[in-house]
N, C-alpha and C. Protein backbone atom coordinates (compact mmCIF):
# COMPACT_ATOMS: atom_id res chain seq x y z
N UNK A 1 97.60 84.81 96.61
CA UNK A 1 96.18 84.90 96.77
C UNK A 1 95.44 84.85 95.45
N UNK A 2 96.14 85.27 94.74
CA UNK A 2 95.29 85.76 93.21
C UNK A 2 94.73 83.87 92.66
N UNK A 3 96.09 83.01 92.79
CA UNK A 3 95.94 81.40 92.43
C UNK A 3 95.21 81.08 93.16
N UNK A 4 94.71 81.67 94.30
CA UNK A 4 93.64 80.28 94.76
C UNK A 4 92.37 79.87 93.72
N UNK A 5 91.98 79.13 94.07
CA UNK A 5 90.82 77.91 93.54
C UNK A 5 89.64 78.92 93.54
N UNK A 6 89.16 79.90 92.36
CA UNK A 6 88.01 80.08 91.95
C UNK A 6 86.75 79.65 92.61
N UNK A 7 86.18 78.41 92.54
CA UNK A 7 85.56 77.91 92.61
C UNK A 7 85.59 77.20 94.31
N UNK A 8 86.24 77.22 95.15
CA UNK A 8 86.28 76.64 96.21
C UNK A 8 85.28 78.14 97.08
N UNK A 9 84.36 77.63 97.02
CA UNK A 9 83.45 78.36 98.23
C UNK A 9 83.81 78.85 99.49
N UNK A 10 84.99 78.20 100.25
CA UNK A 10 85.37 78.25 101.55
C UNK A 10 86.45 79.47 101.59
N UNK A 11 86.67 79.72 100.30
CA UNK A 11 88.01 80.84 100.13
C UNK A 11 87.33 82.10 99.86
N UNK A 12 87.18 83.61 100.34
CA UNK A 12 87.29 84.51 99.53
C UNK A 12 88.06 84.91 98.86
N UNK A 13 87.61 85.83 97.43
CA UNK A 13 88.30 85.88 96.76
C UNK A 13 89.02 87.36 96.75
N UNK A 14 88.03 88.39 96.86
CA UNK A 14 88.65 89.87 97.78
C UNK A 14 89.63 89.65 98.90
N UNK A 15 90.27 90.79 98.56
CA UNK A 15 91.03 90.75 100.17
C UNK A 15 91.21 92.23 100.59
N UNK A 16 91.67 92.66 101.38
CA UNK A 16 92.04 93.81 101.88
C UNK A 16 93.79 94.71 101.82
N UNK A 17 94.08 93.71 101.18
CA UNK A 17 95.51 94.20 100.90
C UNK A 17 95.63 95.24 99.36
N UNK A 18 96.61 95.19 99.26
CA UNK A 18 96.96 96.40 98.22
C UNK A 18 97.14 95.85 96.77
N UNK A 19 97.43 95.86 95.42
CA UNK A 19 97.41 95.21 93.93
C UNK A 19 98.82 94.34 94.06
N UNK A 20 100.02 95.29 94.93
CA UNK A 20 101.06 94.08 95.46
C UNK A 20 101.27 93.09 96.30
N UNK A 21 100.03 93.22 96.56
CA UNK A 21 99.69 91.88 98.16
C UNK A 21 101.03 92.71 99.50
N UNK A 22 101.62 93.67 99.17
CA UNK A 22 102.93 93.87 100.02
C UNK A 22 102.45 94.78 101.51
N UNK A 23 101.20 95.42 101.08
CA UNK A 23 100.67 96.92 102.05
C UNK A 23 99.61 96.06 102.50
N UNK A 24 98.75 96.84 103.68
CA UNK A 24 97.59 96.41 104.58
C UNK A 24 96.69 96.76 103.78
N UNK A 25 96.59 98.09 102.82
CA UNK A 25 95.93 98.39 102.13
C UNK A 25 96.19 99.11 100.87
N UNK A 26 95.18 99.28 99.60
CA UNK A 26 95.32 100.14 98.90
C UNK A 26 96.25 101.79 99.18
N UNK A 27 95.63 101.99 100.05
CA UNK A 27 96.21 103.34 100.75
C UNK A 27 97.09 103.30 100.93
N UNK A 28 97.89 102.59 101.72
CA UNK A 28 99.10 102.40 102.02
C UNK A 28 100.22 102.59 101.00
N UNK A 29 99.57 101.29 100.41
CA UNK A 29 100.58 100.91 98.95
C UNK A 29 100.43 102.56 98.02
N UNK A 30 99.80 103.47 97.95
CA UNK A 30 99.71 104.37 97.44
C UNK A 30 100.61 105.50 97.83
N UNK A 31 100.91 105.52 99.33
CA UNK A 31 101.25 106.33 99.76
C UNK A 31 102.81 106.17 99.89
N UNK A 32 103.07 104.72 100.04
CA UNK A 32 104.43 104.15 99.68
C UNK A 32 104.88 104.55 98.44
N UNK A 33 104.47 104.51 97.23
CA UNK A 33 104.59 104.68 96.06
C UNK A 33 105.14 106.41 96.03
N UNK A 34 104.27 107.07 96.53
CA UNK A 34 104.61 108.26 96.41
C UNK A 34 105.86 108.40 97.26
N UNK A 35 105.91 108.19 98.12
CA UNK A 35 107.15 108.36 98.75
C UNK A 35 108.32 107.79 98.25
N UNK A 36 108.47 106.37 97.67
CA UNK A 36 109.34 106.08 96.40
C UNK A 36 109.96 107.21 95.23
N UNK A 37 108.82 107.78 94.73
CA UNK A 37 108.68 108.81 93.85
C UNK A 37 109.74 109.69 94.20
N UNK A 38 108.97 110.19 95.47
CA UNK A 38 109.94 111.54 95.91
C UNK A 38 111.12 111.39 96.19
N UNK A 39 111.73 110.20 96.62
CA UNK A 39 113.28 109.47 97.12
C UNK A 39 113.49 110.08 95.88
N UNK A 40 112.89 109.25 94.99
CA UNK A 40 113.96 108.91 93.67
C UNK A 40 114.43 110.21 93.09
N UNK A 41 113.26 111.31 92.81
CA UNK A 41 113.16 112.32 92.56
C UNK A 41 114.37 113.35 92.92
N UNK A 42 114.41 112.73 94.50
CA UNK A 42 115.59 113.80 95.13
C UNK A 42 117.09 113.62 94.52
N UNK A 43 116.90 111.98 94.33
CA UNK A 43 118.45 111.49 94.07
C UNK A 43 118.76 112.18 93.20
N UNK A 44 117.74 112.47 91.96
CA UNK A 44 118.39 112.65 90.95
C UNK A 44 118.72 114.22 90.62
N UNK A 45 117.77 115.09 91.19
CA UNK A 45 117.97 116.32 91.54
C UNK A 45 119.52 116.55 92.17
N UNK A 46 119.42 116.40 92.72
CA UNK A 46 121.16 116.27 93.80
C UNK A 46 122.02 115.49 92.96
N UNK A 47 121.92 114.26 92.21
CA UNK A 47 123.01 114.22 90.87
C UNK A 47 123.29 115.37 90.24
N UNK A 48 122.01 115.76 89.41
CA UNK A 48 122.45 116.63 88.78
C UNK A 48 122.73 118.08 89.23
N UNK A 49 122.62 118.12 90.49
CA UNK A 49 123.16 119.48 90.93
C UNK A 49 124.52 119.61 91.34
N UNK A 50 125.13 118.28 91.62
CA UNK A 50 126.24 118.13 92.23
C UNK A 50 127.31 118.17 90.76
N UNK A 51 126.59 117.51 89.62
CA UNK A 51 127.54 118.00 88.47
C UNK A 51 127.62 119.14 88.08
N UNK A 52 126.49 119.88 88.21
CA UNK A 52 126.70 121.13 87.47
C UNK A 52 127.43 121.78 88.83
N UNK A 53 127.14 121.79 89.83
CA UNK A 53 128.40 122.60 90.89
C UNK A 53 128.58 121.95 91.96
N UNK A 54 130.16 121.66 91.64
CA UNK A 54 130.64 120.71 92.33
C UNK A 54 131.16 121.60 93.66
N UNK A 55 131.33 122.42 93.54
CA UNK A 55 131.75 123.59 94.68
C UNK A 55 130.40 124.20 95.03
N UNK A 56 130.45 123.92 96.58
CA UNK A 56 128.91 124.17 97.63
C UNK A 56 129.18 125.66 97.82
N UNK A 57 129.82 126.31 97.18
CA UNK A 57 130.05 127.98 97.54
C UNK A 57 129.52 128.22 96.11
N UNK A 58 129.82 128.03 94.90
CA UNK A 58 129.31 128.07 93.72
C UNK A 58 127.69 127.87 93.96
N UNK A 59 127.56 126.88 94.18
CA UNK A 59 126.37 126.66 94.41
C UNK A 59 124.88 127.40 95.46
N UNK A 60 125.32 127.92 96.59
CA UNK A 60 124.66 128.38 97.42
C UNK A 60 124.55 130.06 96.32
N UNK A 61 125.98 130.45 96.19
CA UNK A 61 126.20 131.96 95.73
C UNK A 61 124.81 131.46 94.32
N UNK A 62 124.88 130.48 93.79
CA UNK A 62 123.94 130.88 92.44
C UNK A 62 122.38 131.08 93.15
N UNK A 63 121.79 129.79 93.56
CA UNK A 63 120.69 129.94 94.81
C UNK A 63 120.48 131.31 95.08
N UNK A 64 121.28 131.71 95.73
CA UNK A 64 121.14 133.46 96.69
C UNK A 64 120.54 134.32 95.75
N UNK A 65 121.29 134.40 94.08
CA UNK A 65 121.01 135.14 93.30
C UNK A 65 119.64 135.02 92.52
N UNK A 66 119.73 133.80 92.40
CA UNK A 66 118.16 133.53 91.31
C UNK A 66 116.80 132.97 92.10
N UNK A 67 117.23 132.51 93.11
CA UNK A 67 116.03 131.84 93.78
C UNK A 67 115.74 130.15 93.46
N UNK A 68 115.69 129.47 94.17
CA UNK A 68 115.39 127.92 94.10
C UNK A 68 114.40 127.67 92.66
N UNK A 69 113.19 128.35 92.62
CA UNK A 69 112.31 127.99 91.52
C UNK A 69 112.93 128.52 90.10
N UNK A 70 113.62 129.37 90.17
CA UNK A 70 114.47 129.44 89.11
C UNK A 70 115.70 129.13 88.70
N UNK A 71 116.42 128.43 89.73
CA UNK A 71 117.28 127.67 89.42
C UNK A 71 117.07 126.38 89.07
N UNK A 72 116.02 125.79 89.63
CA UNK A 72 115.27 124.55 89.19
C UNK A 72 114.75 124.48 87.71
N UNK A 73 114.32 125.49 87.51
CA UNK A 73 113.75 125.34 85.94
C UNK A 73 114.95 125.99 84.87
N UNK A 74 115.73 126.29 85.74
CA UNK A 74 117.03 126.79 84.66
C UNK A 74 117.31 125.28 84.32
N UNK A 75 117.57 124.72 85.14
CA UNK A 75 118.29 123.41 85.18
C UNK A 75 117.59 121.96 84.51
């Protein structure tokens, strides 16, 4: 859409889609994005939790003791 012809009158040049032409709208594409974010976010959280304890009994027992928000920022 972006290549069409400037100058051809018969074309608008706005559209209603999103900066990737991929979503119905701005919104969309925004909200996709964030949700990308958070995927990615998780993966990597859960990498690195799975290295530091590879044993799910290690792991829950630390949780129990310190609490999620402080195991998160320990980490």
């Amino acid at each position: 859409m972006s290549f069409q012809n400037p100058l051809n009158a018969d074309l608008a040049l706005s559209s209603s889609t999103c900066s990737c032409g991929r979503h119905s709208s701005q919104t969309v594409h925004d909200e996709a994005l964030v949700s990308d974010e958070h995927r990615l976010t998780r993966v990597v959280e859960s990498a690195v939790v799975r290295a530091i304890f590879p044993n799910d009994q290690s792991r829950r027992a630390f949780l129990r003791k310190v609490g999620t928000a402080t195991a998160l920022a320990a980490i």
